[in-house]
PDB file of N, CA and C in Angstrom:
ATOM      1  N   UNK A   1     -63.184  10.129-112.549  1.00  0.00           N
ATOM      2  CA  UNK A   1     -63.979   9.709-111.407  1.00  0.00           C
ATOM      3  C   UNK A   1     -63.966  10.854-110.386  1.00  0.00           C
ATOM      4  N   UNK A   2     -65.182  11.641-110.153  1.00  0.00           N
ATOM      5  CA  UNK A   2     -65.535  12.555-109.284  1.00  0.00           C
ATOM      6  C   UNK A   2     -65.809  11.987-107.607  1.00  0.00           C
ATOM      7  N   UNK A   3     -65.987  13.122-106.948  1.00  0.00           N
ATOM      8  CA  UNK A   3     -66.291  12.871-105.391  1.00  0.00           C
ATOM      9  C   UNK A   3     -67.863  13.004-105.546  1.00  0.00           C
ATOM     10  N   UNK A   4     -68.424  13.117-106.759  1.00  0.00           N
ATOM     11  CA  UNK A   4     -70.298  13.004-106.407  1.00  0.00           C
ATOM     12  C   UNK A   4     -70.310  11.880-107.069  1.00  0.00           C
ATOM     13  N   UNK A   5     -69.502  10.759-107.154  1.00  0.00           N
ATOM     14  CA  UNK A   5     -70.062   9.278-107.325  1.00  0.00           C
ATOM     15  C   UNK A   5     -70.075   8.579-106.117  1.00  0.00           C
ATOM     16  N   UNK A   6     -71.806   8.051-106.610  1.00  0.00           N
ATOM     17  CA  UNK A   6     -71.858   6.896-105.145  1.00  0.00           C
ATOM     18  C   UNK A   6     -71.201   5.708-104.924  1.00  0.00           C
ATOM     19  N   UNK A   7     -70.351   5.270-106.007  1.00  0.00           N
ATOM     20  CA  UNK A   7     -69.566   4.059-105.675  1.00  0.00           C
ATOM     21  C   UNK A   7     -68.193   4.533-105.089  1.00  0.00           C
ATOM     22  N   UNK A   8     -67.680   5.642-105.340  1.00  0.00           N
ATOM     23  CA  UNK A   8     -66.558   6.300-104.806  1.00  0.00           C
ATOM     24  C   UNK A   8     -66.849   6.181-103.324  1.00  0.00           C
ATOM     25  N   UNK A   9     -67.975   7.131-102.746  1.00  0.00           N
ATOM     26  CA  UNK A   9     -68.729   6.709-101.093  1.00  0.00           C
ATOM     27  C   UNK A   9     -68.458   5.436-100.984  1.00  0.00           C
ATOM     28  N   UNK A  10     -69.339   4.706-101.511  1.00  0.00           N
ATOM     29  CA  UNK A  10     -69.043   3.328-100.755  1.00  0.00           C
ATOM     30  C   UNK A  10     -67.760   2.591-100.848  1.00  0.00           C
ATOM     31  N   UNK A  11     -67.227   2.730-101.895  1.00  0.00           N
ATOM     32  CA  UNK A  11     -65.749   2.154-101.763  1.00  0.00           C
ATOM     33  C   UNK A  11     -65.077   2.553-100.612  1.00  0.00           C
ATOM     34  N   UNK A  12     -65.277   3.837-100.294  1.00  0.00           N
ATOM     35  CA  UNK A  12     -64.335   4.156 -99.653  1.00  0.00           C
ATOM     36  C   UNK A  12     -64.604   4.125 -98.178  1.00  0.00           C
ATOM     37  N   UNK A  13     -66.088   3.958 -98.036  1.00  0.00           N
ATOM     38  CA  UNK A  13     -66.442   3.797 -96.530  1.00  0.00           C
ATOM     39  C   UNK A  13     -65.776   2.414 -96.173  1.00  0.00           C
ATOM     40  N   UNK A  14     -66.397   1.320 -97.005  1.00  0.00           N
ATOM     41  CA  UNK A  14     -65.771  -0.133 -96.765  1.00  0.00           C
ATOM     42  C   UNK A  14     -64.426  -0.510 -96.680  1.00  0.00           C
ATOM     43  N   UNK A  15     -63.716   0.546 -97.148  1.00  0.00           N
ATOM     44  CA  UNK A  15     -62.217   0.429 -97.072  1.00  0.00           C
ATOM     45  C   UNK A  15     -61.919   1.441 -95.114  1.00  0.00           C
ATOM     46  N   UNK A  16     -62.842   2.241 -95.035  1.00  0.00           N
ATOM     47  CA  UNK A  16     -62.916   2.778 -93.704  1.00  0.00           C
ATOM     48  C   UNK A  16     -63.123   1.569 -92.637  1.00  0.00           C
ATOM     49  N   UNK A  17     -64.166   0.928 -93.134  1.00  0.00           N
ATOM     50  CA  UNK A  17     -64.585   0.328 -92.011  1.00  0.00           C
ATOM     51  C   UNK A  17     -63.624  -1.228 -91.964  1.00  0.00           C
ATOM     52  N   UNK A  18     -62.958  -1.919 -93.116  1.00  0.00           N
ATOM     53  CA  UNK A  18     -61.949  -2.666 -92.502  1.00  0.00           C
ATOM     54  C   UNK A  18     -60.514  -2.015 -92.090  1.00  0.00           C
ATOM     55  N   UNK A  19     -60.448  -0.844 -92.051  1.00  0.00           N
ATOM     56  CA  UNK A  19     -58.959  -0.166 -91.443  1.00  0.00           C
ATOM     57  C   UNK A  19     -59.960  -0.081 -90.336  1.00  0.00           C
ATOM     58  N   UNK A  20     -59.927   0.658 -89.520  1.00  0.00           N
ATOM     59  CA  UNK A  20     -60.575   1.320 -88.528  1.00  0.00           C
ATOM     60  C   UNK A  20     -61.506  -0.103 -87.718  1.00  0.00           C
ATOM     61  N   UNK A  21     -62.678  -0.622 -87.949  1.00  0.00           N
ATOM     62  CA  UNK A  21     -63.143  -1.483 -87.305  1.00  0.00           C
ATOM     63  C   UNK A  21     -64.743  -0.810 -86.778  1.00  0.00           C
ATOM     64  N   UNK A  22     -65.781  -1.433 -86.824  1.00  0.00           N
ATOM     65  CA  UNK A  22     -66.950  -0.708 -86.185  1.00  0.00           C
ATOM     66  C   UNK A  22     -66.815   0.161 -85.006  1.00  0.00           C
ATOM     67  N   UNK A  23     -66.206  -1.088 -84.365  1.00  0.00           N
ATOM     68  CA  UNK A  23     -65.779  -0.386 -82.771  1.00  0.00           C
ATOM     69  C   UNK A  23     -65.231   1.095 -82.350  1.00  0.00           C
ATOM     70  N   UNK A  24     -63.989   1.229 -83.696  1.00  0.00           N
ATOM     71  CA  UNK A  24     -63.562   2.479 -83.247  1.00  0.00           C
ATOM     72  C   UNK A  24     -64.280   3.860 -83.831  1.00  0.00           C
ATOM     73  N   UNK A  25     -64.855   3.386 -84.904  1.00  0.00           N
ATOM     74  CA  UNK A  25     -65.480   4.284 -85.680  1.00  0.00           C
ATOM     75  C   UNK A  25     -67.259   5.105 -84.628  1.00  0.00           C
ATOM     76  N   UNK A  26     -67.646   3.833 -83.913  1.00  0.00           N
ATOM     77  CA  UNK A  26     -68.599   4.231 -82.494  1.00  0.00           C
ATOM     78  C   UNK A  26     -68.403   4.863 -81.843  1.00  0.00           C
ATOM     79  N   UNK A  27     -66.869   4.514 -81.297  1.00  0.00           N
ATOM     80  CA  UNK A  27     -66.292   5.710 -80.535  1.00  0.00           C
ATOM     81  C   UNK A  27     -65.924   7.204 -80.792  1.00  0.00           C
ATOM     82  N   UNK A  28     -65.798   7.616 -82.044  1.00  0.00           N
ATOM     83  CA  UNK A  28     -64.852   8.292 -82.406  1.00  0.00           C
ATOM     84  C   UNK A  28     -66.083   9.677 -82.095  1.00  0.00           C
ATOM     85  N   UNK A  29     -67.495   9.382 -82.461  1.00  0.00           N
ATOM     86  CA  UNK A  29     -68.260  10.572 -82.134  1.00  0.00           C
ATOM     87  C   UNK A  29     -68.426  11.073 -81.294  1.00  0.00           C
ATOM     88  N   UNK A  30     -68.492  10.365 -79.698  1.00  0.00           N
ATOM     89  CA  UNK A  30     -68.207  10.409 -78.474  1.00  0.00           C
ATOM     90  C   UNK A  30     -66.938  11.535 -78.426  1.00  0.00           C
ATOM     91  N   UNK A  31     -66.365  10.934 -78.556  1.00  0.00           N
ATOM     92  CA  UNK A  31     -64.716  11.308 -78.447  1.00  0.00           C
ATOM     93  C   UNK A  31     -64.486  12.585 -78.990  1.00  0.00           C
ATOM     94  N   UNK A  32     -65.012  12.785 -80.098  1.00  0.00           N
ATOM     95  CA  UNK A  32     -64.586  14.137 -81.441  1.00  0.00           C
ATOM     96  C   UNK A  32     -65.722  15.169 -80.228  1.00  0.00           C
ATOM     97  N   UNK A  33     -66.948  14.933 -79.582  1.00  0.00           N
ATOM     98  CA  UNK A  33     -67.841  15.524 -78.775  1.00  0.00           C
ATOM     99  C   UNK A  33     -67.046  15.981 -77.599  1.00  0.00           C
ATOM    100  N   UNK A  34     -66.331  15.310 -77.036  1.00  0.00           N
ATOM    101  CA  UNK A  34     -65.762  15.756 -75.658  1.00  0.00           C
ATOM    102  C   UNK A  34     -64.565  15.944 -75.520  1.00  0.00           C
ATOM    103  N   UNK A  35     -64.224  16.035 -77.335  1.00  0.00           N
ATOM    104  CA  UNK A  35     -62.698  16.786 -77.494  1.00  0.00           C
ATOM    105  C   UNK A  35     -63.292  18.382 -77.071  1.00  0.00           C
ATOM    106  N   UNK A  36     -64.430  18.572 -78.206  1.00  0.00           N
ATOM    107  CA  UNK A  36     -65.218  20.060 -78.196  1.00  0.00           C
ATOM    108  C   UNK A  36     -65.408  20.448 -77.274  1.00  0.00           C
ATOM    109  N   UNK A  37     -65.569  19.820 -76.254  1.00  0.00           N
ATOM    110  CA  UNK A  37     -66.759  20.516 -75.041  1.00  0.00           C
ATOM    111  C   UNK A  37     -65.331  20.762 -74.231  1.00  0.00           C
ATOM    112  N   UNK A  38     -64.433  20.138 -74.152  1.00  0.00           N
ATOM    113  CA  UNK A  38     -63.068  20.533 -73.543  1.00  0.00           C
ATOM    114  C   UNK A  38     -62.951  21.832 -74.026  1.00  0.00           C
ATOM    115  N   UNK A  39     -62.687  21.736 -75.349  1.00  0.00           N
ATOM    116  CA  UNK A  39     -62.039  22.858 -75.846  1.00  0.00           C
ATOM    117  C   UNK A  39     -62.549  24.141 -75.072  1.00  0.00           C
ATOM    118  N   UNK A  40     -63.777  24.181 -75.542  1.00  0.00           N
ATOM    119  CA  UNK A  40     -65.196  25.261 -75.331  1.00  0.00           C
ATOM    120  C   UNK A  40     -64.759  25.990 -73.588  1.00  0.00           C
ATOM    121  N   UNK A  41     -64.829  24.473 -72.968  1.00  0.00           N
ATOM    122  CA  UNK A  41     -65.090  24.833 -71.222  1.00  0.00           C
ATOM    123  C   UNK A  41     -63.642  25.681 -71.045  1.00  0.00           C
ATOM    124  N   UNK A  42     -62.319  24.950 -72.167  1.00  0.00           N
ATOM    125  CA  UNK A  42     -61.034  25.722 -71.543  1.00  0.00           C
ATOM    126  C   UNK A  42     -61.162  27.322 -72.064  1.00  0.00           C
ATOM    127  N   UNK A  43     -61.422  27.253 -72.890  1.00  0.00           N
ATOM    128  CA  UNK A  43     -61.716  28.777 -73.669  1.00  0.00           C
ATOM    129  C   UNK A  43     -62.067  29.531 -72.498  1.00  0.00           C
ATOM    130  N   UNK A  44     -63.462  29.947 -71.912  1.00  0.00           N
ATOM    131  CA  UNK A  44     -64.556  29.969 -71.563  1.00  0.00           C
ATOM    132  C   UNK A  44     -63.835  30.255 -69.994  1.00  0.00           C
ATOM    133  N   UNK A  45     -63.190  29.101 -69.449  1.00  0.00           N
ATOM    134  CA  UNK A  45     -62.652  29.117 -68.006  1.00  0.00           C
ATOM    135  C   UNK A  45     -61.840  30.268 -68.098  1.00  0.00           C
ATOM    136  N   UNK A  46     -60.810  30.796 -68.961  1.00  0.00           N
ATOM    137  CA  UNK A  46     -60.382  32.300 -68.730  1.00  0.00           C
ATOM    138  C   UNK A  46     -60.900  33.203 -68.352  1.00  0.00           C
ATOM    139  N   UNK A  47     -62.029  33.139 -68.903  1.00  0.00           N
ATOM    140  CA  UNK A  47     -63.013  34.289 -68.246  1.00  0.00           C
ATOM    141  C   UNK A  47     -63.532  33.881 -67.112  1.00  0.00           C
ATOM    142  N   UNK A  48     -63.874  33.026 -66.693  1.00  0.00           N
ATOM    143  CA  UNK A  48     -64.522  33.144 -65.134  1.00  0.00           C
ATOM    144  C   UNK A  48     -63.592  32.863 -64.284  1.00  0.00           C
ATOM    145  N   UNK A  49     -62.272  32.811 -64.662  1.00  0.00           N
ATOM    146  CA  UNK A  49     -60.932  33.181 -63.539  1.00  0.00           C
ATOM    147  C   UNK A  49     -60.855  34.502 -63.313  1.00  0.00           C
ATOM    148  N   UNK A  50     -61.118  34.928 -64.523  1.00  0.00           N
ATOM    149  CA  UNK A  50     -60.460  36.607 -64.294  1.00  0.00           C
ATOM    150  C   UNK A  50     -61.368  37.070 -63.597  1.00  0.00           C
ATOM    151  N   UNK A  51     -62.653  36.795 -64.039  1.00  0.00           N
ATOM    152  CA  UNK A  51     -63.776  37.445 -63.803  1.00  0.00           C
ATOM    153  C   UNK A  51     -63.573  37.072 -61.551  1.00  0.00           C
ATOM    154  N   UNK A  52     -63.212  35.767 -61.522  1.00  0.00           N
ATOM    155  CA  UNK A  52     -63.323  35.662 -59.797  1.00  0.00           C
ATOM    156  C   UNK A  52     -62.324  36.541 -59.262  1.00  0.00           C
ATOM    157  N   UNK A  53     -61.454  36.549 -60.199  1.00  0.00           N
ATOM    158  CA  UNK A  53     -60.222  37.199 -59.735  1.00  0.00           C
ATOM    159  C   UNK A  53     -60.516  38.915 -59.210  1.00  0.00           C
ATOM    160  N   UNK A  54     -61.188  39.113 -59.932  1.00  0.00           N
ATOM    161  CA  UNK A  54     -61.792  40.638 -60.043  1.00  0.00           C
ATOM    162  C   UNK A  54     -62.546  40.945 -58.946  1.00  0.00           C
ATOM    163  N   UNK A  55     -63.430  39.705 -58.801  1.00  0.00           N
ATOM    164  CA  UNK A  55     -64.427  39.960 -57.357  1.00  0.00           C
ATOM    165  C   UNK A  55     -63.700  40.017 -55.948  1.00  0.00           C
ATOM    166  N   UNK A  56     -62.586  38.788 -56.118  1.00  0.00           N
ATOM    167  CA  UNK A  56     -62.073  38.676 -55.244  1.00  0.00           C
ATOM    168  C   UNK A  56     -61.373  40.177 -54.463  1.00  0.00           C
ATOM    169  N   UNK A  57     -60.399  40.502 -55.711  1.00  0.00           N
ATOM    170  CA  UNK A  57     -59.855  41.598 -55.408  1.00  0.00           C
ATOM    171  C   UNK A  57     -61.180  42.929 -54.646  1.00  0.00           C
ATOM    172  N   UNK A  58     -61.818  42.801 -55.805  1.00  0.00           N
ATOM    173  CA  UNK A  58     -62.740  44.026 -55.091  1.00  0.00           C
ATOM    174  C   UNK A  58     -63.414  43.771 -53.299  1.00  0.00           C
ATOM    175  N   UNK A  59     -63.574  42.492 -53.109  1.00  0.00           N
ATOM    176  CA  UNK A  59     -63.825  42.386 -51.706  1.00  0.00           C
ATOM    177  C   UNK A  59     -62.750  42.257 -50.780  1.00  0.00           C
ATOM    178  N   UNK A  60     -61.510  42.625 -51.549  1.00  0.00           N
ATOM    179  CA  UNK A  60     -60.354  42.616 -50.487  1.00  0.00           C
ATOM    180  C   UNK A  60     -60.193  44.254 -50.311  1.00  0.00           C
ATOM    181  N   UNK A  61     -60.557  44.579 -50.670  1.00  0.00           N
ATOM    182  CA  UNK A  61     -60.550  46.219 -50.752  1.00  0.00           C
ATOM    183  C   UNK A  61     -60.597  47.067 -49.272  1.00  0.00           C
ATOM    184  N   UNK A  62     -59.802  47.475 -48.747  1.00  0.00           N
ATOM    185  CA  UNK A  62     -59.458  47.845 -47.840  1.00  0.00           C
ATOM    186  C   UNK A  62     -60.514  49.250 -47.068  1.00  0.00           C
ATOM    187  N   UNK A  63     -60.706  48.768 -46.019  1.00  0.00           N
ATOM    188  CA  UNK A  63     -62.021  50.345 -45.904  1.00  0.00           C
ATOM    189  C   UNK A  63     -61.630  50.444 -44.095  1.00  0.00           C
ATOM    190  N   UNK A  64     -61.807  51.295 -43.917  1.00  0.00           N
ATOM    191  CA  UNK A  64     -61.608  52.536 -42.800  1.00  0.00           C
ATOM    192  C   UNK A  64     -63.051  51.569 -41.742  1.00  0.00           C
ATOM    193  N   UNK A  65     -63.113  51.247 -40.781  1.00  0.00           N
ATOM    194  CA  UNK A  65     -64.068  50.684 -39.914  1.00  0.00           C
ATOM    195  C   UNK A  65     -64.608  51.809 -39.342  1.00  0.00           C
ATOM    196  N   UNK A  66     -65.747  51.463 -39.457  1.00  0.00           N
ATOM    197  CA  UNK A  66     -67.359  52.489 -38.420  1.00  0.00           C
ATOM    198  C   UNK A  66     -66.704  52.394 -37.353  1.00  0.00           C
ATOM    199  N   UNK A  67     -66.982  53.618 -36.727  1.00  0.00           N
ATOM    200  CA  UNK A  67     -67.295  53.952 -35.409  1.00  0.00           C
ATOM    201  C   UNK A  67     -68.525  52.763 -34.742  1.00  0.00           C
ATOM    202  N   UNK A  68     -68.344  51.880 -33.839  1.00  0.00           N
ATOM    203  CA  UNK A  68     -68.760  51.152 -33.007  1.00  0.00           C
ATOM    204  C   UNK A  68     -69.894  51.810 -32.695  1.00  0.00           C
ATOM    205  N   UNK A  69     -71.380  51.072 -33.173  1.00  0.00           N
ATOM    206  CA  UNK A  69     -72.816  51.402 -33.090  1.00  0.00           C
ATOM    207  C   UNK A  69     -73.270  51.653 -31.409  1.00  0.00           C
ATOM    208  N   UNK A  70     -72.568  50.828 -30.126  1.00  0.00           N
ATOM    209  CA  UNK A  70     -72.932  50.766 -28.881  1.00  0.00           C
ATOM    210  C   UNK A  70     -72.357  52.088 -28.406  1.00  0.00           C
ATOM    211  N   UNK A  71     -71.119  52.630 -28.795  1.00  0.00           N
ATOM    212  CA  UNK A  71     -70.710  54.240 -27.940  1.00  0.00           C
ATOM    213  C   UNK A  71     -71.535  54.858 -28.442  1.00  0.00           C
ATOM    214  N   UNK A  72     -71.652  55.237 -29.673  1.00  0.00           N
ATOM    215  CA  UNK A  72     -72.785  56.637 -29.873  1.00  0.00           C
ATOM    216  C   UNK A  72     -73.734  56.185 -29.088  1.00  0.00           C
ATOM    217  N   UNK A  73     -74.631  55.387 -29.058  1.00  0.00           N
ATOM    218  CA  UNK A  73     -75.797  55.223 -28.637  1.00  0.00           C
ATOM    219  C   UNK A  73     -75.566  55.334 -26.924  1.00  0.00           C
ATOM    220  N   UNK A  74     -74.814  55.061 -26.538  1.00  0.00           N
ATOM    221  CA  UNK A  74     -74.189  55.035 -25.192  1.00  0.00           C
ATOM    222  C   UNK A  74     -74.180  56.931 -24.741  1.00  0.00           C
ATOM    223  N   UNK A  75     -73.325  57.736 -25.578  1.00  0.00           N
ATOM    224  CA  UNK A  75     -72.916  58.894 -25.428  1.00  0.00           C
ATOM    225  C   UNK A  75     -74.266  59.516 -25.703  1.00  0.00           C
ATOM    226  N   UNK A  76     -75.092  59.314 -26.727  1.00  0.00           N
ATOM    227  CA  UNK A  76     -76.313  59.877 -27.271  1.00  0.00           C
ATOM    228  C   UNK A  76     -77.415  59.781 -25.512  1.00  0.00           C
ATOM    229  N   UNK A  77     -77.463  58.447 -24.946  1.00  0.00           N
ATOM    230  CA  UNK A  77     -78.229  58.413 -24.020  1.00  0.00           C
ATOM    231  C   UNK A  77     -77.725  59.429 -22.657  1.00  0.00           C
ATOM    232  N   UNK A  78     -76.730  59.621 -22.441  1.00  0.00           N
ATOM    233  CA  UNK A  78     -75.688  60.163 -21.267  1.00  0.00           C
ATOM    234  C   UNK A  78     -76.335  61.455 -21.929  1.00  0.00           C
ATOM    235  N   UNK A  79     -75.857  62.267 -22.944  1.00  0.00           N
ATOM    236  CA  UNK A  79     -76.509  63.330 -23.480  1.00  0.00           C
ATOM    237  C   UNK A  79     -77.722  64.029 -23.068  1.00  0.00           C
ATOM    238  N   UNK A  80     -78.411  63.130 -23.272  1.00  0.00           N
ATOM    239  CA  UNK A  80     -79.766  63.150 -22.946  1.00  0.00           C
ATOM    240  C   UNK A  80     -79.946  62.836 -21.293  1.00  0.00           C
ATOM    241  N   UNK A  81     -79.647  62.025 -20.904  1.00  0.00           N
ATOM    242  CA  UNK A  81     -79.805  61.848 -19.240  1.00  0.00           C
ATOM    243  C   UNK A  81     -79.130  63.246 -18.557  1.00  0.00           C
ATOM    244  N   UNK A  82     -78.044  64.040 -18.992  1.00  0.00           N
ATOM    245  CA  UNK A  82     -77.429  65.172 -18.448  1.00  0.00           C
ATOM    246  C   UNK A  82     -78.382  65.999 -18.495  1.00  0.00           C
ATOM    247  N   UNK A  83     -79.240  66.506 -20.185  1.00  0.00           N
ATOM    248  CA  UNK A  83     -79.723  67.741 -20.610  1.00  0.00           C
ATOM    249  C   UNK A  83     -81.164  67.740 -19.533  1.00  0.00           C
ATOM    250  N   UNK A  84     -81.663  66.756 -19.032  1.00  0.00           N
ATOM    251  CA  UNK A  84     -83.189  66.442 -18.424  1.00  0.00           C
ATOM    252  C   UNK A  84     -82.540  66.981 -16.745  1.00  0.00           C
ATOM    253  N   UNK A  85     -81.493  66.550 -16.742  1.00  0.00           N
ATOM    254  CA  UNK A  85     -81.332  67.191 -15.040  1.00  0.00           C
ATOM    255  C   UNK A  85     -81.490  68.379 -14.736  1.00  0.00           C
TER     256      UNK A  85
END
């Protein structure tokens, strides 16, 4: 008796379905689905930690501050108000 007989299938589904029960067997596709999609999203979330992690760091990045836009323009005008006298 092979696994390409159709009474083997059905025997063995009907022996599935009084262990198990309709009920759980409904559920189980649901379930086996959002085992996957867990899996997938945890995989997947490593990388867009690191990946924030990376941005983060790069916008913590330390930089030297401009010279204040109002003095030049301040000194630039005085400049000019001296050179006209």
């Amino acid at each position: 008796m092979g696994f390409d007989s159709i009474w083997h299938w059905l025997i063995l589904l009907v022996v599935v379905l009084l262990i198990f029960g309709t009920k759980k067997i409904t559920n189980l596709g649901p379930d086996i689905g959002n085992a996957v999609r867990g899996f997938k999203k945890a995989m997947h979330g490593d990388d867009e930690e690191e990946a924030k992690a990376k941005a983060k760091a790069a916008a913590e990045k330390l930089q030297a501050d401009p010279p204040p836009a109002s003095t030049q323009s301040t000194t630039q005008e005085q400049r000019d108000s001296t050179e006209s006298k």
